[in-house]
Protein backbone atom coordinates (compact mmCIF):
# COMPACT_ATOMS: atom_id res chain seq x y z
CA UNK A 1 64.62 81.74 85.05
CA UNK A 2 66.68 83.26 87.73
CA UNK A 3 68.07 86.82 88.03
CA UNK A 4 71.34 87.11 90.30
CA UNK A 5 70.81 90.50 90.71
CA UNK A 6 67.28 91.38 91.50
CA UNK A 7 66.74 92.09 95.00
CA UNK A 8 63.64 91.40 96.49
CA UNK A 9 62.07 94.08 98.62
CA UNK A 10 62.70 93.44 102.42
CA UNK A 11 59.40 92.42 104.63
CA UNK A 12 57.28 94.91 105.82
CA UNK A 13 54.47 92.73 106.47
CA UNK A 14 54.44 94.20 110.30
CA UNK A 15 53.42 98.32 108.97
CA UNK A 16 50.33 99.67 108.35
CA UNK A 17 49.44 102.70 106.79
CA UNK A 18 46.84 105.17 106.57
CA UNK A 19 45.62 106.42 103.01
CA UNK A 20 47.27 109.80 103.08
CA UNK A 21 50.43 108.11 104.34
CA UNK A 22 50.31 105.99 101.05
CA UNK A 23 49.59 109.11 99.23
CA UNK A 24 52.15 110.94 100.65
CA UNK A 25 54.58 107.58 100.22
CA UNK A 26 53.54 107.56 96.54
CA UNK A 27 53.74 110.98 95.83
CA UNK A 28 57.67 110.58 97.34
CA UNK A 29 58.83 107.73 95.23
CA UNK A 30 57.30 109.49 92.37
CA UNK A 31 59.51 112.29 93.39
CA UNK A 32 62.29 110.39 93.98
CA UNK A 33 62.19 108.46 90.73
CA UNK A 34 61.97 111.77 88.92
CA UNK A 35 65.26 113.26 89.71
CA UNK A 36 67.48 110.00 88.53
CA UNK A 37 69.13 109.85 85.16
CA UNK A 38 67.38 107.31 82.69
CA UNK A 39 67.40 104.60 82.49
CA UNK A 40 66.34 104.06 86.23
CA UNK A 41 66.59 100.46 87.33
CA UNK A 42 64.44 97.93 89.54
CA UNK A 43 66.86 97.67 92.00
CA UNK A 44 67.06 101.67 92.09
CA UNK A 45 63.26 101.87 92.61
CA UNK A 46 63.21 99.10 94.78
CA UNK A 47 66.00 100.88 97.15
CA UNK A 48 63.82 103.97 97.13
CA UNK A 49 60.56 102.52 97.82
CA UNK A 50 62.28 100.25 100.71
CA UNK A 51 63.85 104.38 102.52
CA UNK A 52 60.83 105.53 101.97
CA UNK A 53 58.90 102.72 103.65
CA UNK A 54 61.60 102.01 106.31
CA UNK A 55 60.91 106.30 106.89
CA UNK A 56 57.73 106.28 106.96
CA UNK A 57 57.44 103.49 109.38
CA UNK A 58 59.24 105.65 112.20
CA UNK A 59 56.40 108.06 111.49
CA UNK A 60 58.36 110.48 109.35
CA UNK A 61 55.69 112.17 107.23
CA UNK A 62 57.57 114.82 105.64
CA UNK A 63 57.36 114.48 101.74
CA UNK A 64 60.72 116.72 101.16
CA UNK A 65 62.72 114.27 104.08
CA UNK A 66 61.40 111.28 102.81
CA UNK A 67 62.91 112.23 99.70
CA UNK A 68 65.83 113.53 100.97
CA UNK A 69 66.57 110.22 103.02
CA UNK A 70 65.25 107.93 100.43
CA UNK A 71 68.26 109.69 97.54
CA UNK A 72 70.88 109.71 100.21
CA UNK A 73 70.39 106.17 101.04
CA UNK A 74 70.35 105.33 97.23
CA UNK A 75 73.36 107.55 96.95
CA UNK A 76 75.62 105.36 99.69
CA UNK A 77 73.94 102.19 98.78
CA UNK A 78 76.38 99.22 97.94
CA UNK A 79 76.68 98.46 93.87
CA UNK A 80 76.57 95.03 92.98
C-alpha cells in the first residue's frame, strides 16, 4: 500500500550525536509537538524532528531556539 503523501525523513546518516544532545533533541520535539493543535500529523512531526535535527547538526544546542526554529520552519513549510 502506498501513501502519496507521507514524506520520508531526509538522510542524516552523516550526524552523530552525543546523549545529552539526544536528550536535549528529544526534550525539543516533545516541546514542539506540545504547542500544535490536535490532531498533529506525521508529516508535522516529521518536519519538526527533521529542524530540529538539521539545528542541531550546526551545533545549535539551545532547547528554546531549537524550538523556535523547528515551529517557524513548520510555520512556512509548503502544504501539500
Amino acid at each position: 500500500m502506498r501513501f502519496p503523501s507521507l514524506q520520508l525523513m531526509k538522510d542524516f546518516s552523516d550526524a552523530a550525536f552525543s546523549p545529552e544532545m539526544i536528550e536535549i533533541m528529544t526534550a525539543t520535539l516533545e516541546a514542539s509537538i506540545a504547542t500544535l493543535p490536535h490532531p498533529v500529523s506525521f508529516a508535522q512531526v516529521n518536519l519538526l524532528a527533521e529542524s530540529i535535527l538539521r539545528a542541531a547538526n550546526a551545533d545549535e544546542q539551545d532547547v528554546a531556539v531549537l524550538q523556535r526554529l523547528a515551529l517557524l520552519e513548520l510555520q512556512i513549510a509548503p502544504r501539500s
